[in-house]
Protein backbone atom coordinates (compact mmCIF):
# COMPACT_ATOMS: atom_id res chain seq x y z
CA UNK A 1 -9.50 -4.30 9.80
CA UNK A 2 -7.18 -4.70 12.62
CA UNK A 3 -5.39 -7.64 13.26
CA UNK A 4 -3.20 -8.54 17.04
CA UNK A 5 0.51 -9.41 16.54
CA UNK A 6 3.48 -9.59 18.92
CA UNK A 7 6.45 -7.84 19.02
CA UNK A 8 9.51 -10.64 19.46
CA UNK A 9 13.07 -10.91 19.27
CA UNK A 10 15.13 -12.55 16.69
CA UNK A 11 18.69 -11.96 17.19
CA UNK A 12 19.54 -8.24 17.35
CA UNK A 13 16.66 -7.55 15.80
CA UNK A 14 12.76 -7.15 17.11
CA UNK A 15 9.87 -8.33 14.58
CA UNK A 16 6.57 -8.04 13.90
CA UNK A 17 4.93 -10.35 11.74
CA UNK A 18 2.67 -9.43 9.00
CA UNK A 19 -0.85 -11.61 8.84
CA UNK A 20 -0.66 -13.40 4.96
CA UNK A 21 -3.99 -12.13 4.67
CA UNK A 22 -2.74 -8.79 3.78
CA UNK A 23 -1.32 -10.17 0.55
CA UNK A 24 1.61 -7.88 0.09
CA UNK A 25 4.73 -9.15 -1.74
CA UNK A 26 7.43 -11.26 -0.36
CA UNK A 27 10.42 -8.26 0.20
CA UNK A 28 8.72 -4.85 -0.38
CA UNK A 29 10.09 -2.07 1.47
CA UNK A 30 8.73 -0.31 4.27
CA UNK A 31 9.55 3.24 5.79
CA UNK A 32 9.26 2.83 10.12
CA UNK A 33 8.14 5.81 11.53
CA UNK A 34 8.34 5.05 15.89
CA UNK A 35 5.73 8.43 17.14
CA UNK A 36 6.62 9.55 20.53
CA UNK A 37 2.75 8.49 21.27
CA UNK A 38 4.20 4.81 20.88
CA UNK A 39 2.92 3.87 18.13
CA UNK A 40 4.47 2.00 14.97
CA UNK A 41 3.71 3.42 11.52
CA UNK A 42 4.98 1.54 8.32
CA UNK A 43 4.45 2.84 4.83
CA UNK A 44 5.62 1.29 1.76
CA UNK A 45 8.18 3.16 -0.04
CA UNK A 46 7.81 3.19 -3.90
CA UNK A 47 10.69 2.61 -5.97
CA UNK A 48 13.10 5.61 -6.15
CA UNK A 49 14.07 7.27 -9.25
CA UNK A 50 17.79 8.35 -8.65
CA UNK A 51 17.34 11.25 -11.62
CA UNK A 52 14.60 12.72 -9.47
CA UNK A 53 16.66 14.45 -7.12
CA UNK A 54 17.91 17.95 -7.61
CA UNK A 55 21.26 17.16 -8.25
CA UNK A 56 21.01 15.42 -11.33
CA UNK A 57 18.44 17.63 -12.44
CA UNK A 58 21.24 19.92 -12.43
CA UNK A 59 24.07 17.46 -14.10
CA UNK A 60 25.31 18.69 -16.90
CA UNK A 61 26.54 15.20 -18.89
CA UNK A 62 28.28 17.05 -22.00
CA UNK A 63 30.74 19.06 -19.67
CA UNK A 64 31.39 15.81 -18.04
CA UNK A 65 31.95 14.23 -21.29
CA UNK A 66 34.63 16.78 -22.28
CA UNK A 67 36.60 17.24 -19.50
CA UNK A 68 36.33 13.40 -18.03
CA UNK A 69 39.14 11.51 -19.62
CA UNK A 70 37.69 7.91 -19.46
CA UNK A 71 34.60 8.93 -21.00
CA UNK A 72 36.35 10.21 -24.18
CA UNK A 73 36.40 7.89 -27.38
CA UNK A 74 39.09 5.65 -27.69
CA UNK A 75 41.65 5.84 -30.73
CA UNK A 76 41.54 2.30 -32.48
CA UNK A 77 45.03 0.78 -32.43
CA UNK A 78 44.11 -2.80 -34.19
CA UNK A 79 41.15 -4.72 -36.03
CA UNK A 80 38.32 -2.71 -33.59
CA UNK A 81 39.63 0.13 -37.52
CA UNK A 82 36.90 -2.07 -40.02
CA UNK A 83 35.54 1.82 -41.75
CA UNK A 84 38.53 1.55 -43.68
């Protein structure tokens, strides 16, 4: 299926429309690709999971626990003591 759209400018921005028949949903994401043959390829990018890089892979959360002082319990000092 191919369908004949127009490039146009809105702004600082150029668009090109998408025909409603395509049925995609109202803000998904799109990766542009612009090939040096000219053409214009978009493909949808799938939600990211941010623990899927290497870096956390590598995180190491207890070390960070230890030696980061805001993530360290907090001392009671008034009524949050109710064990006692």
């Amino acid at each position: 299926m191919s369908k004949l759209v127009t490039l146009r400018k809105s702004g600082n921005s150029l668009i090109l429309t998408v025909p409603s028949d395509l049925k995609d949903r109202v803000g998904s994401k799109y990766k542009v690709e612009n090939r040096s043959d000219g053409s214009i390829v978009y493909q949808p990018v799938e939600k990211q999971n941010i623990f899927d890089n290497p870096d956390w892979m590598q995180y190491d959360y207890q070390r960070d626990l230890m030696e980061d002082p805001e993530l360290r319990p907090l001392n009671p000092v008034g009524k949050e003591r109710l064990e006692e």
